[in-house]
C-alpha atoms as a PDB file:
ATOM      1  CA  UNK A   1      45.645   2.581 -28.865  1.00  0.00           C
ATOM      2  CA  UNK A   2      41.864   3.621 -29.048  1.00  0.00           C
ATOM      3  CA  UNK A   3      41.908   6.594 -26.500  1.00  0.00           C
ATOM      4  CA  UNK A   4      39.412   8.625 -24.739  1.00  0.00           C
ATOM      5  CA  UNK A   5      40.777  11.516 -22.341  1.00  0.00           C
ATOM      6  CA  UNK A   6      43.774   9.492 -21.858  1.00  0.00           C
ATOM      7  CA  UNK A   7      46.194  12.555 -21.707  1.00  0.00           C
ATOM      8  CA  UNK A   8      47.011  11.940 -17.545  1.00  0.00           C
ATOM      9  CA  UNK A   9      48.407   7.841 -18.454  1.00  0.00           C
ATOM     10  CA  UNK A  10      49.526   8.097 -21.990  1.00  0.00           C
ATOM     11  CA  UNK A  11      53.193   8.426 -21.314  1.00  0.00           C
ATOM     12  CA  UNK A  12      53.089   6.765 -19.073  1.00  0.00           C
ATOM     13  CA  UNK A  13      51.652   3.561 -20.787  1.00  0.00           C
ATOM     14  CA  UNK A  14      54.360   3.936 -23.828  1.00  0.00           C
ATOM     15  CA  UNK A  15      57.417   3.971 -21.302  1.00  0.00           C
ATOM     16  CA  UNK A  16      56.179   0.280 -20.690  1.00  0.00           C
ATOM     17  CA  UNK A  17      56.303  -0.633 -24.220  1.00  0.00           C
ATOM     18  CA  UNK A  18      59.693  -2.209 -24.968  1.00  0.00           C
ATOM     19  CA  UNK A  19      61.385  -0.073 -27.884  1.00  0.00           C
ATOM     20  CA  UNK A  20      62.232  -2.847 -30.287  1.00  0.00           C
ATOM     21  CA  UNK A  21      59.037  -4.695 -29.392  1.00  0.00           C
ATOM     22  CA  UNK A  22      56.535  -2.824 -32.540  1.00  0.00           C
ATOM     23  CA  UNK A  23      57.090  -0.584 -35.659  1.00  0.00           C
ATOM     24  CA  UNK A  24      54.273   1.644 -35.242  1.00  0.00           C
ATOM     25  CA  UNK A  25      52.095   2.812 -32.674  1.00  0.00           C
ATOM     26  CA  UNK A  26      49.006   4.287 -33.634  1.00  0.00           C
ATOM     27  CA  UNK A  27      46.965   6.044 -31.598  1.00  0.00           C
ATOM     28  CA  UNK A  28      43.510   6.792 -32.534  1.00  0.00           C
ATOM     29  CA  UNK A  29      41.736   9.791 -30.793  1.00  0.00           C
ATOM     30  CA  UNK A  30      38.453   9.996 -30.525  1.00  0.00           C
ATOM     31  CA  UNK A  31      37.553  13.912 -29.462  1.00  0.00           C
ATOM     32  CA  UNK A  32      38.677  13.555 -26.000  1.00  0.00           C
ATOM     33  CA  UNK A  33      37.962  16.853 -23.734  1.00  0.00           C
ATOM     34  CA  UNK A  34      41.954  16.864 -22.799  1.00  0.00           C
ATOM     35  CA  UNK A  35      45.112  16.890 -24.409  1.00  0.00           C
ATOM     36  CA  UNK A  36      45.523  13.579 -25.207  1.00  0.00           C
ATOM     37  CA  UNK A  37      45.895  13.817 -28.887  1.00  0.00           C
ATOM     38  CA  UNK A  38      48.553  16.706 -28.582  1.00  0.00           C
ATOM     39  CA  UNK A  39      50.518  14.812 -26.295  1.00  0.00           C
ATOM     40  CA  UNK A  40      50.354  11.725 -28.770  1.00  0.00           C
ATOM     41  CA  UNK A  41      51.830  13.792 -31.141  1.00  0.00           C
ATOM     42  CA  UNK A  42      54.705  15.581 -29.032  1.00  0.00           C
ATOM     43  CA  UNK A  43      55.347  11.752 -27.873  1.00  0.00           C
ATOM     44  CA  UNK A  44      55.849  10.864 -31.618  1.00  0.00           C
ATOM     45  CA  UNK A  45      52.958   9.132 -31.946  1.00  0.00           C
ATOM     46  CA  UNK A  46      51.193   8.146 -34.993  1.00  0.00           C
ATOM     47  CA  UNK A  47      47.903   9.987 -33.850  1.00  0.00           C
ATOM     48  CA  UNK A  48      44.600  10.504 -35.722  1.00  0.00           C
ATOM     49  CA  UNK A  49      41.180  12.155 -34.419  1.00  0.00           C
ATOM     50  CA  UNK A  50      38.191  11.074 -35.226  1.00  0.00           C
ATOM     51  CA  UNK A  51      35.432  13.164 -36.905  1.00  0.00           C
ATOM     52  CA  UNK A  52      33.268  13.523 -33.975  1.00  0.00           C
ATOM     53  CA  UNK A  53      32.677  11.097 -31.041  1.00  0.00           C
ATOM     54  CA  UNK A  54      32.585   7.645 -32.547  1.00  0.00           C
ATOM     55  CA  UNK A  55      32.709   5.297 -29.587  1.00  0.00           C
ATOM     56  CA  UNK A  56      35.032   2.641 -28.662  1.00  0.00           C
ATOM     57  CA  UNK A  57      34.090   0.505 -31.497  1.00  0.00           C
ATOM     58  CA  UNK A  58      34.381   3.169 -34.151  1.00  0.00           C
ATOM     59  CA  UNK A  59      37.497   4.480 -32.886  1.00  0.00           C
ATOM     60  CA  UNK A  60      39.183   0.919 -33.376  1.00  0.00           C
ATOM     61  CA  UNK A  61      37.811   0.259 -36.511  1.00  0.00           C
ATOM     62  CA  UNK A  62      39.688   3.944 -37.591  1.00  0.00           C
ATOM     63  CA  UNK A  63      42.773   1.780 -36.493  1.00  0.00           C
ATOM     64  CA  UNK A  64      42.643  -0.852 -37.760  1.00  0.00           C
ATOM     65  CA  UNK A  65      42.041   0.574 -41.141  1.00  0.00           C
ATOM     66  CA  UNK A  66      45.062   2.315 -40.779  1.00  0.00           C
ATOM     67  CA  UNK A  67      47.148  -0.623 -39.647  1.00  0.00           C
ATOM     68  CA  UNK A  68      46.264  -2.356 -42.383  1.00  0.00           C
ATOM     69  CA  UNK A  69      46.818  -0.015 -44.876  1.00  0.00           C
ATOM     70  CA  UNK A  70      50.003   0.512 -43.426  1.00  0.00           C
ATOM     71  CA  UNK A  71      51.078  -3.721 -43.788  1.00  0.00           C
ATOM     72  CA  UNK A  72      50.970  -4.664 -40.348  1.00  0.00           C
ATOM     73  CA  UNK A  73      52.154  -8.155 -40.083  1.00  0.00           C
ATOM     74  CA  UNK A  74      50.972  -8.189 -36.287  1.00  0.00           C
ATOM     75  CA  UNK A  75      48.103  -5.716 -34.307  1.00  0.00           C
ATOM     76  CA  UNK A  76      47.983  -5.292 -30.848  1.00  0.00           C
ATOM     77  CA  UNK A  77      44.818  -3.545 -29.172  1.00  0.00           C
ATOM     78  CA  UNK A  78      46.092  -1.722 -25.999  1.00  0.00           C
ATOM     79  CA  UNK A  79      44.325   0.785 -24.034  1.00  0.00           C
ATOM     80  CA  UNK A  80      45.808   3.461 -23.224  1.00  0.00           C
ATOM     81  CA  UNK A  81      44.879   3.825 -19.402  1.00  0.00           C
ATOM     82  CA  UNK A  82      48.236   2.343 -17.769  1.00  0.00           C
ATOM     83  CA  UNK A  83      46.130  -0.560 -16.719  1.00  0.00           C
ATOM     84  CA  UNK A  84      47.441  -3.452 -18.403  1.00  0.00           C
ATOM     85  CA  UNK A  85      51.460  -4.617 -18.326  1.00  0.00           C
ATOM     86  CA  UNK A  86      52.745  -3.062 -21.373  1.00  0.00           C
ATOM     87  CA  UNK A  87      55.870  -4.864 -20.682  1.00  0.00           C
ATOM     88  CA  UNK A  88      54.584  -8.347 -22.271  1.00  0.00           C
ATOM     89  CA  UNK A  89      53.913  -7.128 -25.797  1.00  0.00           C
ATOM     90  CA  UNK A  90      56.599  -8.760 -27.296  1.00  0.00           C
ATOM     91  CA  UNK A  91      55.515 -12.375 -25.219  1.00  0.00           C
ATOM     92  CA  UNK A  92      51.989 -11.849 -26.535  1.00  0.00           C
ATOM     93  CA  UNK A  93      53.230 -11.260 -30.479  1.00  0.00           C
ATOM     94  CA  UNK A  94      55.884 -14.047 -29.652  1.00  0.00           C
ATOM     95  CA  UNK A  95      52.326 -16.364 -29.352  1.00  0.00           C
ATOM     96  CA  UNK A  96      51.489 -15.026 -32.772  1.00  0.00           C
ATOM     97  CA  UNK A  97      54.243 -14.984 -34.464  1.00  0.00           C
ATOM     98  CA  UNK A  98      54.817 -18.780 -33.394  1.00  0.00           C
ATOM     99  CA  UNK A  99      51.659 -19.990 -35.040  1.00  0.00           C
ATOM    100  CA  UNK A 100      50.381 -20.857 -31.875  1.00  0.00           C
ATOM    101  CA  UNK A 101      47.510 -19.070 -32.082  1.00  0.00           C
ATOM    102  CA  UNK A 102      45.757 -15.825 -34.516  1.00  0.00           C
ATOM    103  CA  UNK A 103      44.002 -14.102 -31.701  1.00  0.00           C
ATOM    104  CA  UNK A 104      45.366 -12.890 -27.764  1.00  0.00           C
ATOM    105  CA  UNK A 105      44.088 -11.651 -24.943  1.00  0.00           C
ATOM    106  CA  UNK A 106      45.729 -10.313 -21.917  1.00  0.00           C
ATOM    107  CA  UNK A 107      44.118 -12.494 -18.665  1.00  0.00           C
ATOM    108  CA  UNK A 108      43.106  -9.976 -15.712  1.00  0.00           C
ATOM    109  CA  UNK A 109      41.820 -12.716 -14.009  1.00  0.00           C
ATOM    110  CA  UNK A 110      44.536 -15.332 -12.530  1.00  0.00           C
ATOM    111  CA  UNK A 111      42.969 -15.438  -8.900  1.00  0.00           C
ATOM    112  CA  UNK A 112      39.712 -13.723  -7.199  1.00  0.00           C
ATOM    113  CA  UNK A 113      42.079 -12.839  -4.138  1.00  0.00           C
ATOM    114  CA  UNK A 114      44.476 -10.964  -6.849  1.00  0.00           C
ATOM    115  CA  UNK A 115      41.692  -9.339  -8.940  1.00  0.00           C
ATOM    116  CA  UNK A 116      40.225  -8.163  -5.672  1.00  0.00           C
ATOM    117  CA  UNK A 117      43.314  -6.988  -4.152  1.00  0.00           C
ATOM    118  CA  UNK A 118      44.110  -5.558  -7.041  1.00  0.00           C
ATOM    119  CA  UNK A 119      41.596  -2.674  -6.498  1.00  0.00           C
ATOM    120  CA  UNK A 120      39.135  -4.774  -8.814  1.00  0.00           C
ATOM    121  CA  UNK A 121      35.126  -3.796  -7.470  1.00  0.00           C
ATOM    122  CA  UNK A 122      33.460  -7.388  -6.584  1.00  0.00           C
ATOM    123  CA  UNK A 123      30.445  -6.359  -8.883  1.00  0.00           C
ATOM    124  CA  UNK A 124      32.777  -6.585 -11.808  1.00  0.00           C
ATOM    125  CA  UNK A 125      34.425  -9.728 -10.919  1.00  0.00           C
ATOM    126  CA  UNK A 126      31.360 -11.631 -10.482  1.00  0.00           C
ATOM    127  CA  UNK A 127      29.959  -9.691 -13.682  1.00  0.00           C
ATOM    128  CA  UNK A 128      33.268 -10.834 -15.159  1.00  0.00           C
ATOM    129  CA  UNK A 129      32.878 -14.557 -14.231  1.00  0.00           C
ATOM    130  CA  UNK A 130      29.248 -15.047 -15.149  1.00  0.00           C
ATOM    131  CA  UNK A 131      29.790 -13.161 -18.356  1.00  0.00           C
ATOM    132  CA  UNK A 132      33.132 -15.518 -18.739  1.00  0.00           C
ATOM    133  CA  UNK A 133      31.436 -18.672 -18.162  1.00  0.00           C
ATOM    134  CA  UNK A 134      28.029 -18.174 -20.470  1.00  0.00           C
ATOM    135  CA  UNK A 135      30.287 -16.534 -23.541  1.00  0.00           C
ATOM    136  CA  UNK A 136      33.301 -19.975 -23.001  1.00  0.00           C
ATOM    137  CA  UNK A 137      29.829 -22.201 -23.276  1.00  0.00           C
ATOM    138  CA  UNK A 138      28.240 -20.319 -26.341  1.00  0.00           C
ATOM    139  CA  UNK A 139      31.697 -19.970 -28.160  1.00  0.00           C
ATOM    140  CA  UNK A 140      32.922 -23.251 -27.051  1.00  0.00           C
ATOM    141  CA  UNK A 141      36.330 -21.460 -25.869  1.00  0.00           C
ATOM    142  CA  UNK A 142      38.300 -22.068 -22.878  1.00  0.00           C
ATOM    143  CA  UNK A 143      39.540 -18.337 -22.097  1.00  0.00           C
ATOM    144  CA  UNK A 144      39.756 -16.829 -19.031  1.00  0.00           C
ATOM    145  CA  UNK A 145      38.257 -14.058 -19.885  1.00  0.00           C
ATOM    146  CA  UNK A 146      36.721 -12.285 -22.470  1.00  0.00           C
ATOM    147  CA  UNK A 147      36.790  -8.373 -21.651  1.00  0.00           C
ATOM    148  CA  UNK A 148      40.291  -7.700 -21.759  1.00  0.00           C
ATOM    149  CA  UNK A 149      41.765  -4.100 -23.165  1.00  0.00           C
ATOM    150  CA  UNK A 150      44.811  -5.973 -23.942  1.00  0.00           C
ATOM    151  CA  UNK A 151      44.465  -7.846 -27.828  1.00  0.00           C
ATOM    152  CA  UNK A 152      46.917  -9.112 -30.162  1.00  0.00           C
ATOM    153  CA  UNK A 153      45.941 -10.176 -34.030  1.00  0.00           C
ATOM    154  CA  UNK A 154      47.466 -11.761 -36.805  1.00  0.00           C
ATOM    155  CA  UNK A 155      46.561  -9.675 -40.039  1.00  0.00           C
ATOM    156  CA  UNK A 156      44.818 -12.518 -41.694  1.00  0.00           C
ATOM    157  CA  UNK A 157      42.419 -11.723 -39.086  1.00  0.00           C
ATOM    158  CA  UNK A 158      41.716  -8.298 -39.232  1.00  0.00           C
ATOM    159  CA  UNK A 159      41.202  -9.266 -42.944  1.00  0.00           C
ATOM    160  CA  UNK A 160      38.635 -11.902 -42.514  1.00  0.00           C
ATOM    161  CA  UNK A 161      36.447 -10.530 -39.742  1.00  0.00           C
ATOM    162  CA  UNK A 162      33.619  -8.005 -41.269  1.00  0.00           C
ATOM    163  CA  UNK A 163      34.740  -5.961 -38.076  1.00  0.00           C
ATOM    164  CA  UNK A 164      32.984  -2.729 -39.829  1.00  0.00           C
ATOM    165  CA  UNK A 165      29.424  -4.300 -39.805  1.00  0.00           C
ATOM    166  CA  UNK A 166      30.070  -4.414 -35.754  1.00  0.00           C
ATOM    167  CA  UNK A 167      28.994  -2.216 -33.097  1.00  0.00           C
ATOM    168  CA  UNK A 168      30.658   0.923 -32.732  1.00  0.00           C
ATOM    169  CA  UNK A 169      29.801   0.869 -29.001  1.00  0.00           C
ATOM    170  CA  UNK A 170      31.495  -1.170 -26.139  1.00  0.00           C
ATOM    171  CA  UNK A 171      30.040  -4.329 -28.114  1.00  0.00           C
ATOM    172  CA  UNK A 172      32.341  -4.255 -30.476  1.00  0.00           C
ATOM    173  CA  UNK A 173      35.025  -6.631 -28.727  1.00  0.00           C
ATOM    174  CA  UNK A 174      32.477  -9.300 -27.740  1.00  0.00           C
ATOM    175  CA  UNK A 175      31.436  -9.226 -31.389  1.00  0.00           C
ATOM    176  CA  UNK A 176      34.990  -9.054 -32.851  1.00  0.00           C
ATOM    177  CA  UNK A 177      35.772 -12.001 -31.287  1.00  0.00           C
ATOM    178  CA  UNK A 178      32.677 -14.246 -31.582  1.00  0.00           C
ATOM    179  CA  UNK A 179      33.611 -13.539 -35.616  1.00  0.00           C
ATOM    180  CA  UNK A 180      37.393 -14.517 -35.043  1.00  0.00           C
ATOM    181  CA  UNK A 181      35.736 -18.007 -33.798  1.00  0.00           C
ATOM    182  CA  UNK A 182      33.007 -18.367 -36.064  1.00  0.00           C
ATOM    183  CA  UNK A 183      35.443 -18.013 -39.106  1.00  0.00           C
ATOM    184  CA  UNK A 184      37.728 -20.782 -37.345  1.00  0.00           C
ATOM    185  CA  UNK A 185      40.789 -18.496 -35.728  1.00  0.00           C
ATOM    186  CA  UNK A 186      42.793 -20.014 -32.897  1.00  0.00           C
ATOM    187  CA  UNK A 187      41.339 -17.736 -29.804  1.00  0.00           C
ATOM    188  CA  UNK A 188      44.082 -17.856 -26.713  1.00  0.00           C
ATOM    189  CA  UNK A 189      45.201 -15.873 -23.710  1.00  0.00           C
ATOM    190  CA  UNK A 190      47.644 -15.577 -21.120  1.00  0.00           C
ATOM    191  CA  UNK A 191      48.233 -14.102 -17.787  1.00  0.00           C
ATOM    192  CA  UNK A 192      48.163 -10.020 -17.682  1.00  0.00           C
ATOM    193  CA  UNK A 193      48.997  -8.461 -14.123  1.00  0.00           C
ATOM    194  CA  UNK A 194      46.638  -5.457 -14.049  1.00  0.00           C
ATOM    195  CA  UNK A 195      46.503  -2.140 -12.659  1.00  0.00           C
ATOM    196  CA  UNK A 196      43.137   0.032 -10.910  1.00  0.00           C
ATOM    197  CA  UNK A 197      43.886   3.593  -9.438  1.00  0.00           C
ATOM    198  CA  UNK A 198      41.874   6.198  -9.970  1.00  0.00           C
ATOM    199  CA  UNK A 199      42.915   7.434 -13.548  1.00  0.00           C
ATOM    200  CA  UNK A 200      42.265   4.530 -15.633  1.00  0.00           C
ATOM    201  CA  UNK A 201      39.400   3.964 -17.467  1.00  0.00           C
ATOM    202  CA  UNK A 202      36.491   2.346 -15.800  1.00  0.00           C
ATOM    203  CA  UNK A 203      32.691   1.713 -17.101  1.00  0.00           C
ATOM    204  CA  UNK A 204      30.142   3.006 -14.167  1.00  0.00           C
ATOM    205  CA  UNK A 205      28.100   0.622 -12.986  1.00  0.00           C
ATOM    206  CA  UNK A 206      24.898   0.914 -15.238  1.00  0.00           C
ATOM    207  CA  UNK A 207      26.901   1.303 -18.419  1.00  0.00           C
ATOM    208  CA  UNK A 208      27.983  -1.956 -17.792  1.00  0.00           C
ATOM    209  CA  UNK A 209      25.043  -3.366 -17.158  1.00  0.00           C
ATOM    210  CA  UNK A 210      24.168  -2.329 -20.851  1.00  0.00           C
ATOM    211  CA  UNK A 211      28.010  -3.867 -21.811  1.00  0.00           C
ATOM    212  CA  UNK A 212      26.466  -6.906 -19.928  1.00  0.00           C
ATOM    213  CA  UNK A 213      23.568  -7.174 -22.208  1.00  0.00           C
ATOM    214  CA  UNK A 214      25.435  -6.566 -24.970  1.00  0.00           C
ATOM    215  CA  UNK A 215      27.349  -9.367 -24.654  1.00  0.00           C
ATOM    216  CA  UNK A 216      24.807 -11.449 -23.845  1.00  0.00           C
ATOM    217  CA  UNK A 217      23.055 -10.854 -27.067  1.00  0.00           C
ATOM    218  CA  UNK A 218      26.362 -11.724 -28.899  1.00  0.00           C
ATOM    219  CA  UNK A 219      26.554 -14.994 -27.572  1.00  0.00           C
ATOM    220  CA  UNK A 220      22.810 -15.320 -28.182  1.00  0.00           C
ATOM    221  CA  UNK A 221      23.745 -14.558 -31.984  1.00  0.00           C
ATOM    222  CA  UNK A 222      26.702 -17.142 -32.247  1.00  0.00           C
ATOM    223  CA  UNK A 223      24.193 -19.893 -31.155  1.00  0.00           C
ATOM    224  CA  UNK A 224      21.572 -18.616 -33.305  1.00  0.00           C
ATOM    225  CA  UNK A 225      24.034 -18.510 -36.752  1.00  0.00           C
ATOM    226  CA  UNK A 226      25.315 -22.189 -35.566  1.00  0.00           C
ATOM    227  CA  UNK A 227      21.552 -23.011 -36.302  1.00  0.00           C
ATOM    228  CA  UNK A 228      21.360 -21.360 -39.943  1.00  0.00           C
ATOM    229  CA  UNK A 229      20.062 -18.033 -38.708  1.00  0.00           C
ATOM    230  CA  UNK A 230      23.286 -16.176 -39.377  1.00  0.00           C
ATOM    231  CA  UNK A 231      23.477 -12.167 -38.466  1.00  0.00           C
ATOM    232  CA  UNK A 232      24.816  -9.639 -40.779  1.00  0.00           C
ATOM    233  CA  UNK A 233      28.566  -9.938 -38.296  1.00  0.00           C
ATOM    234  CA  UNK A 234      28.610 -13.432 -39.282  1.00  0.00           C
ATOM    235  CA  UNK A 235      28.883 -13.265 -43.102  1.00  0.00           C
ATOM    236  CA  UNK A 236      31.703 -13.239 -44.938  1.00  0.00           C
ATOM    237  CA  UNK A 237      32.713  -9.333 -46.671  1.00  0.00           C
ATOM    238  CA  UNK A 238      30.989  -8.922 -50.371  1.00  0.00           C
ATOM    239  CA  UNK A 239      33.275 -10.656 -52.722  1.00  0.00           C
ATOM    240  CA  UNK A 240      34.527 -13.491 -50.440  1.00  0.00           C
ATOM    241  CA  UNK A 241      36.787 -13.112 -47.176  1.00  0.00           C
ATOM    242  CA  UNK A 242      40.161 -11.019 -47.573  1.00  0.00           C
ATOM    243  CA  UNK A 243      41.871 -13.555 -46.218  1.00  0.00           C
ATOM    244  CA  UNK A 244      40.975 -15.621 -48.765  1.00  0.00           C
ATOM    245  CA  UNK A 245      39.390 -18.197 -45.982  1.00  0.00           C
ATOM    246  CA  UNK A 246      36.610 -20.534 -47.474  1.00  0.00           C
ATOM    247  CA  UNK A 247      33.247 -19.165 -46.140  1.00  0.00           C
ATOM    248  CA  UNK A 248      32.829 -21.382 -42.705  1.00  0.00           C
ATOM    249  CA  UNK A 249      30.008 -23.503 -41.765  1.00  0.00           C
ATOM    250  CA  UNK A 250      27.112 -22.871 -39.881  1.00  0.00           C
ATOM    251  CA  UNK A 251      28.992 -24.963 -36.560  1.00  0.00           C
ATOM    252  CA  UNK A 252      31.794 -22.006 -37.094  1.00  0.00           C
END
């Protein structure tokens, strides 16, 4: 769980989580102005600050170190906002665990009339589709959606993707999962009811413009390294891939 002030939906977020459905739950803090990392830790969380104010990026990449130190078999990315159905956890690691695919997502976005309803503003549903639609084409993915803060990985993974050369910004997804492609992981998702009250986490509107952009340039990447003009997030970790993976071609 990469948190930011997340002290007011924290609990309620773990109640979700079916008991025999994980091993460990990490929760990675990263200086939040509450008392979210105290309550992680009354809550038995595993919980770790960061040094200063990393971002979203950096605070996940604390995590994932740490999950993978610690042998996870299976990660799942959750925020910790109360936003997304905790409850499906163990149908989401059932995917993995299946060999039906090596990367997630949670799915926001079954039906514009739900999304909407849902409490979902219209500017980041259409920003959502467009963004959807552009990154499916560059990627050549069929998801139906890409900006989900609900994520489940195999470790092989997390061991393959150069995830620390990434963005330690809002990027970071977007460019986490362009690598899971380009170094030929199964990419899936599946329906996620969703949540929006006032308490969970939401990017303002120019923020995500930036996010937007971000994105955009990720996608503009992918295409460029299918062409031999690879980017630093493309190549393989000094010393060959973890995951002992051969190093992919330039079509991903």
């Amino acid at each position: 769980m990469p948190a930011y002030n997340a002290e007011k939906t924290l609990r309620a977020t773990l109640e979700d989580i079916p008991h025999d459905s994980y091993d460990t739950i990490l929760l990675g803090d990263d200086c939040s102005s509450d008392g979210t990392f105290e309550l992680a830790k009354s809550l038995g969380l595993e919980a770790m600050k960061t040094p200063r104010n990393l971002g979203y990026g950096g605070n996940q990449k604390m995590l994932y170190r740490a999950a993978l130190e610690r042998g996870a078999d299976l990660v799942v990315m959750l925020h910790p906002d109360n936003q997304y159905d905790a409850r499906l956890v163990p149908f989401f690691t059932g995917f993995l665990r299946a060999g039906v695919c090596d990367v997630i997502l949670g799915n926001r976005i079954r039906s514009r009339k739900e999304c909407l309803g849902g409490g979902m503003p219209a500017w980041k549903y259409l920003s959502n589709r467009f963004l959807t639609i552009v990154q499916n084409l560059c990627l050549g993915q069929n998801l139906g959606e890409f900006h989900s803060g609900f994520r489940a990985y195999r470790r092989e993974v997390l061991e393959t993707v150069p995830f620390e050369r990434n963005s330690d910004g809002f990027a970071f997804d977007a460019q986490f999962l362009a690598q899971a492609v380009w170094f030929g992981f199964r990419v899936a998702d599946a329906p996620m009811p969703v949540r929006y009250f006032k308490e969970a986490s939401s990017i303002a509107f120019w923020p995500s413009v930036r996010y937007g952009l971000g994105n955009l340039k990720v996608s503009a990447q992918y295409l460029l390294a299918r062409m031999g003009l690879r980017a630093s997030i493309f190549r393989p970790s000094r010393g060959g891939q973890a995951g002992g993976l051969p190093s992919p071609p330039p079509g991903g």
